[in-house]
C-alpha atoms as a PDB file:
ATOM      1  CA  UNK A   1       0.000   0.000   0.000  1.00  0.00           C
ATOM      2  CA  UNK A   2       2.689   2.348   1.088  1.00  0.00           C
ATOM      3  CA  UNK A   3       4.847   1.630  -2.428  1.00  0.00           C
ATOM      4  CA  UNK A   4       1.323   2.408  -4.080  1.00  0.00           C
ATOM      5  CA  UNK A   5       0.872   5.768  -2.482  1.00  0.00           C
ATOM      6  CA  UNK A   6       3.840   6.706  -3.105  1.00  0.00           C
ATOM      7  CA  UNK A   7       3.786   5.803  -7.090  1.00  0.00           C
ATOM      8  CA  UNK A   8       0.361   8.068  -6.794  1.00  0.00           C
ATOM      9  CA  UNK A   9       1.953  11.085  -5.134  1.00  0.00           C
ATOM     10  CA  UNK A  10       4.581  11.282  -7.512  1.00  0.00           C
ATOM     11  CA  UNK A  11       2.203  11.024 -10.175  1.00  0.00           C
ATOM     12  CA  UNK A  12       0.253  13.717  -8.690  1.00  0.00           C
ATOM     13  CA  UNK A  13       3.156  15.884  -8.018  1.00  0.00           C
ATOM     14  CA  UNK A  14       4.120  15.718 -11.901  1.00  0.00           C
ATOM     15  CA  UNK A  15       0.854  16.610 -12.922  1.00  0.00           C
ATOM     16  CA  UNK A  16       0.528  19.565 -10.698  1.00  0.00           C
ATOM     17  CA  UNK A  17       4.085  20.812 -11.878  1.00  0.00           C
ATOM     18  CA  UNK A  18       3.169  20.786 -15.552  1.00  0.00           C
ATOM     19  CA  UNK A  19      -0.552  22.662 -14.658  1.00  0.00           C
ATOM     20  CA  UNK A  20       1.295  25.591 -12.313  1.00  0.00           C
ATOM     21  CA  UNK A  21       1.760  28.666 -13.688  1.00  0.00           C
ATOM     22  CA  UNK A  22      -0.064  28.075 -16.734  1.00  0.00           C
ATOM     23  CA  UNK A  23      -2.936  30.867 -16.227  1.00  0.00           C
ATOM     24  CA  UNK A  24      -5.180  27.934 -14.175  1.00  0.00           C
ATOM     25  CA  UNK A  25      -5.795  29.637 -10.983  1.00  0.00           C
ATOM     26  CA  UNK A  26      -8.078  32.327 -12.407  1.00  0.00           C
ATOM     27  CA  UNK A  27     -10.716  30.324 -12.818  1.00  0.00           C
ATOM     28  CA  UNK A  28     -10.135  27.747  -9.986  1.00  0.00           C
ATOM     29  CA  UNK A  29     -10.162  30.900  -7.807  1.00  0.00           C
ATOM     30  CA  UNK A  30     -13.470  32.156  -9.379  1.00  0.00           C
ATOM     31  CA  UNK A  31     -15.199  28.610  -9.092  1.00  0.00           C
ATOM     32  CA  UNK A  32     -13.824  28.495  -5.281  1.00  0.00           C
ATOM     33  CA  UNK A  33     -15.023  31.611  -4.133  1.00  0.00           C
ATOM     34  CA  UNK A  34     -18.559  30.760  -5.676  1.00  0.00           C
ATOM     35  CA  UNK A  35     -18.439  27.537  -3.776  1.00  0.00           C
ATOM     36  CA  UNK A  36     -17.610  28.674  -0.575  1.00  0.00           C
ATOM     37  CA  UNK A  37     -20.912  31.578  -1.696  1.00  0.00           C
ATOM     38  CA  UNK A  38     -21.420  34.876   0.243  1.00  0.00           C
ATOM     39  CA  UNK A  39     -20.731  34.085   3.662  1.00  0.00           C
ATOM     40  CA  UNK A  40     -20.525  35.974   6.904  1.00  0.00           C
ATOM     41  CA  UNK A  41     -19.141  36.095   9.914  1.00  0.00           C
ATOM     42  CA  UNK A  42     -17.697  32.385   9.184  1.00  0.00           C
ATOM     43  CA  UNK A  43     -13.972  31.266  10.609  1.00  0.00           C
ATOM     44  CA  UNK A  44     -12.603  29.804   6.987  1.00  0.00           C
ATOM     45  CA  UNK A  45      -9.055  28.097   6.518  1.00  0.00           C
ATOM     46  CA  UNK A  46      -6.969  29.127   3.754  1.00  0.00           C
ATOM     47  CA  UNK A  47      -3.328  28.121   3.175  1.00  0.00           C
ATOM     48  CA  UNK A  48      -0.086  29.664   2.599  1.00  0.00           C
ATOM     49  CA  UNK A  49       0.604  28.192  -0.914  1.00  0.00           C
ATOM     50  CA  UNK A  50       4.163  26.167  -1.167  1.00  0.00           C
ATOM     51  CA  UNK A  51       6.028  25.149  -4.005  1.00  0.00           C
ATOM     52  CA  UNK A  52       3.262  24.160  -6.936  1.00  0.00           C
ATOM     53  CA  UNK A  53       0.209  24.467  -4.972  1.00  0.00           C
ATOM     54  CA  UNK A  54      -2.730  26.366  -6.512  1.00  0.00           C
ATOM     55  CA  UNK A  55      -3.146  29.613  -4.853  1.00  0.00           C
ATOM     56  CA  UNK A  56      -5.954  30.743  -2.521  1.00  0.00           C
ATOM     57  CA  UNK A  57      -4.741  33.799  -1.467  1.00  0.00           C
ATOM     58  CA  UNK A  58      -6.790  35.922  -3.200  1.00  0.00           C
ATOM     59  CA  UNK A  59      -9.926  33.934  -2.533  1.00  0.00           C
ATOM     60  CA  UNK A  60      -8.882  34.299   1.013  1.00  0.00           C
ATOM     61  CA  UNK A  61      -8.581  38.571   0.823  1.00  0.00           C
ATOM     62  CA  UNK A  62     -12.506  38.183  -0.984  1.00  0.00           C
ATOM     63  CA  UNK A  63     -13.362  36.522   1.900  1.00  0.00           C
ATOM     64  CA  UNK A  64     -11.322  38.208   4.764  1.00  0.00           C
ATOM     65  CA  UNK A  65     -14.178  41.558   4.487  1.00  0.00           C
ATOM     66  CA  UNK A  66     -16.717  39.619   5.921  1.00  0.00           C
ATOM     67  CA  UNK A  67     -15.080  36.448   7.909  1.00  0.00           C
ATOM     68  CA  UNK A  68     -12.104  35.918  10.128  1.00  0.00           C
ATOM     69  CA  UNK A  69      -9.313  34.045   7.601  1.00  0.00           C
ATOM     70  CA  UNK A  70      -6.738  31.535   9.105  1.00  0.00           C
ATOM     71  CA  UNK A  71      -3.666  29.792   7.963  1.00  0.00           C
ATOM     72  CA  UNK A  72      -2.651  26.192   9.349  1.00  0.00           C
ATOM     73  CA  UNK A  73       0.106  25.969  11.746  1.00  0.00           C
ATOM     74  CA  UNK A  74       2.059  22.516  12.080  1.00  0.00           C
ATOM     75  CA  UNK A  75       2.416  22.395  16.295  1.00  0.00           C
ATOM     76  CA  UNK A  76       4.106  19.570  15.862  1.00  0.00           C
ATOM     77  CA  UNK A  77       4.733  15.577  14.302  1.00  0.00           C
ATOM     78  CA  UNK A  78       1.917  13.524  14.950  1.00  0.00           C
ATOM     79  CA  UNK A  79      -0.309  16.079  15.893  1.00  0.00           C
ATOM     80  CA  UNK A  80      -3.610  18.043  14.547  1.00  0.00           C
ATOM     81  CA  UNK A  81      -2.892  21.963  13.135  1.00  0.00           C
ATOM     82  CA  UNK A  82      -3.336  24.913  14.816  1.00  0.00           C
ATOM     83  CA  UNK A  83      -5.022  27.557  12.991  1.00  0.00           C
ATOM     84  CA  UNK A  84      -3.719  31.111  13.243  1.00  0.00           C
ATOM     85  CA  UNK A  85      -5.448  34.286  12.287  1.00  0.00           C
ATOM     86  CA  UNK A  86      -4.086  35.894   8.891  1.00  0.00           C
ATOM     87  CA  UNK A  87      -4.769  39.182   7.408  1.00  0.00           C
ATOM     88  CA  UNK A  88      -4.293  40.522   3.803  1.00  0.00           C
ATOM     89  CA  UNK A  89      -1.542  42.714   4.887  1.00  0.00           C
ATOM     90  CA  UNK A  90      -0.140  40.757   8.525  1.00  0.00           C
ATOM     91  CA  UNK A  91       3.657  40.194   8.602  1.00  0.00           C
ATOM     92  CA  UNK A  92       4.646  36.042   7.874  1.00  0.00           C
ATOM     93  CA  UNK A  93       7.026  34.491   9.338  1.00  0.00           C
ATOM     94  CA  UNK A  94       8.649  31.305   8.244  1.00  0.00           C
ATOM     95  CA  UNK A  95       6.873  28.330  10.064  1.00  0.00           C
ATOM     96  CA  UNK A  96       7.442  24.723   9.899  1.00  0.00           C
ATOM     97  CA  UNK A  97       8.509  22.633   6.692  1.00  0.00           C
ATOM     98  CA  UNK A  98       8.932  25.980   4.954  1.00  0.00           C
ATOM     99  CA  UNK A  99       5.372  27.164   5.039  1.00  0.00           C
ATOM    100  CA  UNK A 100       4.658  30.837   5.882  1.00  0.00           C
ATOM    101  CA  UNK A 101       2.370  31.654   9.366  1.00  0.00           C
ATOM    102  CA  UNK A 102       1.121  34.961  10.776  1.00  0.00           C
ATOM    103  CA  UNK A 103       4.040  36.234  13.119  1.00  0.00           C
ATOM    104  CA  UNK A 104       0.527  37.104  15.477  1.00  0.00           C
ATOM    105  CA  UNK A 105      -2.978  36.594  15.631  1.00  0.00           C
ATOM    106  CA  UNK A 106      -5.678  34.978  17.718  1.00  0.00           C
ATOM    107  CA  UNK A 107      -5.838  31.149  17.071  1.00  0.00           C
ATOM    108  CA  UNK A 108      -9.084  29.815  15.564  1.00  0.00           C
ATOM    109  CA  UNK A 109     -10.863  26.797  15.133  1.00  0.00           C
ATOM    110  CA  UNK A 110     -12.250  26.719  11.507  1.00  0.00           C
ATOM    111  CA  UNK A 111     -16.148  26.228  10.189  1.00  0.00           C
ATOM    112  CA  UNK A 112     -14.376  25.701   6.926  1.00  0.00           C
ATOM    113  CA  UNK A 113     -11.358  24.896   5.402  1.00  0.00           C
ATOM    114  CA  UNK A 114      -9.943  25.244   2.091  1.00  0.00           C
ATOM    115  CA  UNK A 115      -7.400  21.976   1.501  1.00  0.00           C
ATOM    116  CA  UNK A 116      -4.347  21.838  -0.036  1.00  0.00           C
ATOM    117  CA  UNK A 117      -3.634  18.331  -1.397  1.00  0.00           C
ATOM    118  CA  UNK A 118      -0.717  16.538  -3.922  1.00  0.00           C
ATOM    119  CA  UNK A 119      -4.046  14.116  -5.736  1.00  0.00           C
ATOM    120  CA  UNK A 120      -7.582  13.652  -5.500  1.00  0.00           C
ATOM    121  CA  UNK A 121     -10.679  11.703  -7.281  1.00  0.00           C
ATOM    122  CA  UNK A 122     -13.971  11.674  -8.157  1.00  0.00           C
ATOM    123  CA  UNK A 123     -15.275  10.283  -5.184  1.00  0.00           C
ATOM    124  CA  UNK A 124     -13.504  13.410  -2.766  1.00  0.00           C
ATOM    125  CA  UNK A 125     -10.895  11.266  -1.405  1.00  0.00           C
ATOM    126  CA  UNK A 126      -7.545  12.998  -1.075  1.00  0.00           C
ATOM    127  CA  UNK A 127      -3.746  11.936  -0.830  1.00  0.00           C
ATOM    128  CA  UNK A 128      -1.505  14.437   0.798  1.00  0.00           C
ATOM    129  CA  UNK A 129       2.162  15.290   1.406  1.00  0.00           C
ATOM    130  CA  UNK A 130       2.030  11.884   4.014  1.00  0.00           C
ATOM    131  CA  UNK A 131       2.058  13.155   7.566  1.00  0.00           C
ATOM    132  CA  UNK A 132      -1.928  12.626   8.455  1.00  0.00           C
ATOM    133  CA  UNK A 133      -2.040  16.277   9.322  1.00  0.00           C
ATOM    134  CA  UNK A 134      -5.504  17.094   8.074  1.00  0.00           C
ATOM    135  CA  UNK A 135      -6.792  14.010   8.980  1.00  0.00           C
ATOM    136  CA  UNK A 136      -5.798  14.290  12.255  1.00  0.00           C
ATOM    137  CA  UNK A 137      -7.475  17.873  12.263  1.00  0.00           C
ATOM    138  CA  UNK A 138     -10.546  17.271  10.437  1.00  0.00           C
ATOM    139  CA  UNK A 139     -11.504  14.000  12.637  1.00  0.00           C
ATOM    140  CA  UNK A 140     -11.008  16.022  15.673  1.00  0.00           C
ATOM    141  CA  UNK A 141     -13.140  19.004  14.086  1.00  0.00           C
ATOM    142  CA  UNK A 142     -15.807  17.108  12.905  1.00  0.00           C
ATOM    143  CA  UNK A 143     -15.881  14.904  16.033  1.00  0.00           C
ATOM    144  CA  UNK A 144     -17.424  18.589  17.862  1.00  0.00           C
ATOM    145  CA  UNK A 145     -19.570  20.043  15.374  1.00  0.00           C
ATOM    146  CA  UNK A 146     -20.220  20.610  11.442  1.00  0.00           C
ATOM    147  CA  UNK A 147     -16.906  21.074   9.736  1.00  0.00           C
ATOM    148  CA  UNK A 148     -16.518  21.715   5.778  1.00  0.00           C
ATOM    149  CA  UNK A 149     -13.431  20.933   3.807  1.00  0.00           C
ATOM    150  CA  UNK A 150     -13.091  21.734   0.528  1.00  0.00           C
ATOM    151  CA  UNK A 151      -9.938  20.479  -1.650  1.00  0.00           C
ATOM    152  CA  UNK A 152      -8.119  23.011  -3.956  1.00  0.00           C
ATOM    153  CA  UNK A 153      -6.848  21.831  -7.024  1.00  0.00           C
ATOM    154  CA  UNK A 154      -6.153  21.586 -10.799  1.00  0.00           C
ATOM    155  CA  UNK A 155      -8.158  19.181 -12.981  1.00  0.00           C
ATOM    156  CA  UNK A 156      -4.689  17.684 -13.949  1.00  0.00           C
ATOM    157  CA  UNK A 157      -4.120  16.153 -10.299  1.00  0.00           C
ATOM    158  CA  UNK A 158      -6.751  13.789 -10.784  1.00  0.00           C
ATOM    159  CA  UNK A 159      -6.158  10.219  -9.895  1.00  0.00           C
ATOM    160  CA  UNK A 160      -7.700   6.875 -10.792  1.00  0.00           C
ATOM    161  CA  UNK A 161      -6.918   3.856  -8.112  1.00  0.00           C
ATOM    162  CA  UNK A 162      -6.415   5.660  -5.213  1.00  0.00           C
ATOM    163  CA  UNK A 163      -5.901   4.242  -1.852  1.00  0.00           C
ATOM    164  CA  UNK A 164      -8.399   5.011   0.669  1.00  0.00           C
ATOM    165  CA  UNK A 165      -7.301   4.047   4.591  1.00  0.00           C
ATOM    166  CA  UNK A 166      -9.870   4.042   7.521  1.00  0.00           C
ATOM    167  CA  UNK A 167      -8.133   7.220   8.500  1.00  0.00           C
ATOM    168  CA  UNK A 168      -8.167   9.505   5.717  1.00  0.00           C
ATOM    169  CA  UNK A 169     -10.724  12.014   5.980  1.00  0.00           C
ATOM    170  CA  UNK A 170     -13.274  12.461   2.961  1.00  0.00           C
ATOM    171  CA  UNK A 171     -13.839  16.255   1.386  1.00  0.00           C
ATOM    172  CA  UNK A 172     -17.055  17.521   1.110  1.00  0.00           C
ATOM    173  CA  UNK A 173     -15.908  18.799  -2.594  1.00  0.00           C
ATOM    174  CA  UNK A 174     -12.784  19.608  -4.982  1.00  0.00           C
ATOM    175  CA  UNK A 175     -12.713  22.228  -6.267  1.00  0.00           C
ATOM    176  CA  UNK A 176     -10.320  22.659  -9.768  1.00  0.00           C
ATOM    177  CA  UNK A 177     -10.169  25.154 -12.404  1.00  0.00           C
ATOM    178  CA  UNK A 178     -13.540  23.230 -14.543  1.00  0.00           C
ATOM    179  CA  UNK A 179     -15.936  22.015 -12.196  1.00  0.00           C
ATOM    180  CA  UNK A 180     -16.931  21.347  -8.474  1.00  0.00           C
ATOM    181  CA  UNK A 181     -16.770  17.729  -7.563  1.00  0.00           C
ATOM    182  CA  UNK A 182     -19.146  16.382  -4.716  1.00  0.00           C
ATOM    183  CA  UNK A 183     -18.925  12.577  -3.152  1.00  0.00           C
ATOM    184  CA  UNK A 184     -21.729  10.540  -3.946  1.00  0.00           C
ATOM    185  CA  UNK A 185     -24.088   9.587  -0.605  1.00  0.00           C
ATOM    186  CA  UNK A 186     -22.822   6.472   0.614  1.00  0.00           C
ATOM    187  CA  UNK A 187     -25.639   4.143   1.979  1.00  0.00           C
ATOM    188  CA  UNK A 188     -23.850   3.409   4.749  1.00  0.00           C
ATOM    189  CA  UNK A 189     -22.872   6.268   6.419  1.00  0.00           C
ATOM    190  CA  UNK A 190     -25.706   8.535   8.076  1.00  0.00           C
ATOM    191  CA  UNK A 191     -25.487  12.245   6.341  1.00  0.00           C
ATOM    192  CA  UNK A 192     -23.670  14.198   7.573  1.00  0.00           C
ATOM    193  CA  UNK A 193     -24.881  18.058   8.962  1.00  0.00           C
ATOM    194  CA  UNK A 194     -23.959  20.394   6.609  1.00  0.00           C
ATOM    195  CA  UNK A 195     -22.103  24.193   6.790  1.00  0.00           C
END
């Protein structure tokens, strides 16, 4: 399983190298902000985007008028983030594994989250960088009240065969440059509250 993931990620990670920087996150940005819809008053996730991740940011500046925006902090290995307070204009300071946080700010536990991820499919599953990090956080969101996560990506990081674990946390949508994927209502689980 592990070789398998592994063979997907870099898959994923190819795919999302050729798609950067190739006029994508216009749209993607358009289609998330619509998703996410007029909201107020909400706490909403963003992330600082590293390397060849599709950027947020200015989905995150729409949405800081009327919401308090956040930025995932890694407290530690093993462990769930800690969400941190960002503003358009706050000073960043270099965090953990490279990724940017607010140097201050009040820390926040999010009603939604946009989700960075390396691969996704059409059911909303999604593989990650490998640490469990928002897995970890979502389960322990989710476990105390209505929590929406939507994935971030371009079309191109698609997978087929994906390995799902009893761990890994399902998205309630991706979101890519073309279209808004949903997961399908499985019979088995009881639905979910929604944000």
């Amino acid at each position: 399983m592990t070789r398998k993931k592994t063979a997907l990620r870099e898959a994923a990670f190819a795919a999302r190298e050729v798609a950067f920087g190739t006029g994508l996150d216009g749209p993607a940005q358009a289609a998330l902000l619509e998703e996410i819809g007029p909201v107020r008053d909400w706490i909403i996730a963003g992330y600082m985007p590293m390397r060849t991740e599709i950027d947020p940011l200015p989905v995150m500046a729409a949405l800081a008028d009327h919401n308090r925006i956040c930025v995932p902090v890694i407290a530690g290995r093993a462990l769930p983030l800690r969400f941190r307070e960002w503003r358009p204009d706050g000073a960043m300071v270099d965090g953990p594994f490279g990724a940017l946080v607010p140097e201050t700010g009040d820390w926040l536990e999010p009603d939604i989250l946009i989700v960075p991820l390396v691969g996704f499919d059409t059911g909303c599953n999604r593989i990650g960088y490998g640490g469990g990090f928002y897995d970890r956080t979502l389960e322990g969101l989710r476990a105390t009240r209505p929590t929406r996560a939507i994935g971030f990506a371009y079309d191109a990081q698609e997978l087929t065969g994906l390995v799902v674990e009893e761990t890994d946390q399902l998205l309630d949508g991706v979101v890519t440059e073309s279209r808004v994927i949903r997961p399908l209502p499985d019979p088995s689980r009881p639905p979910k509250p929604g944000i």
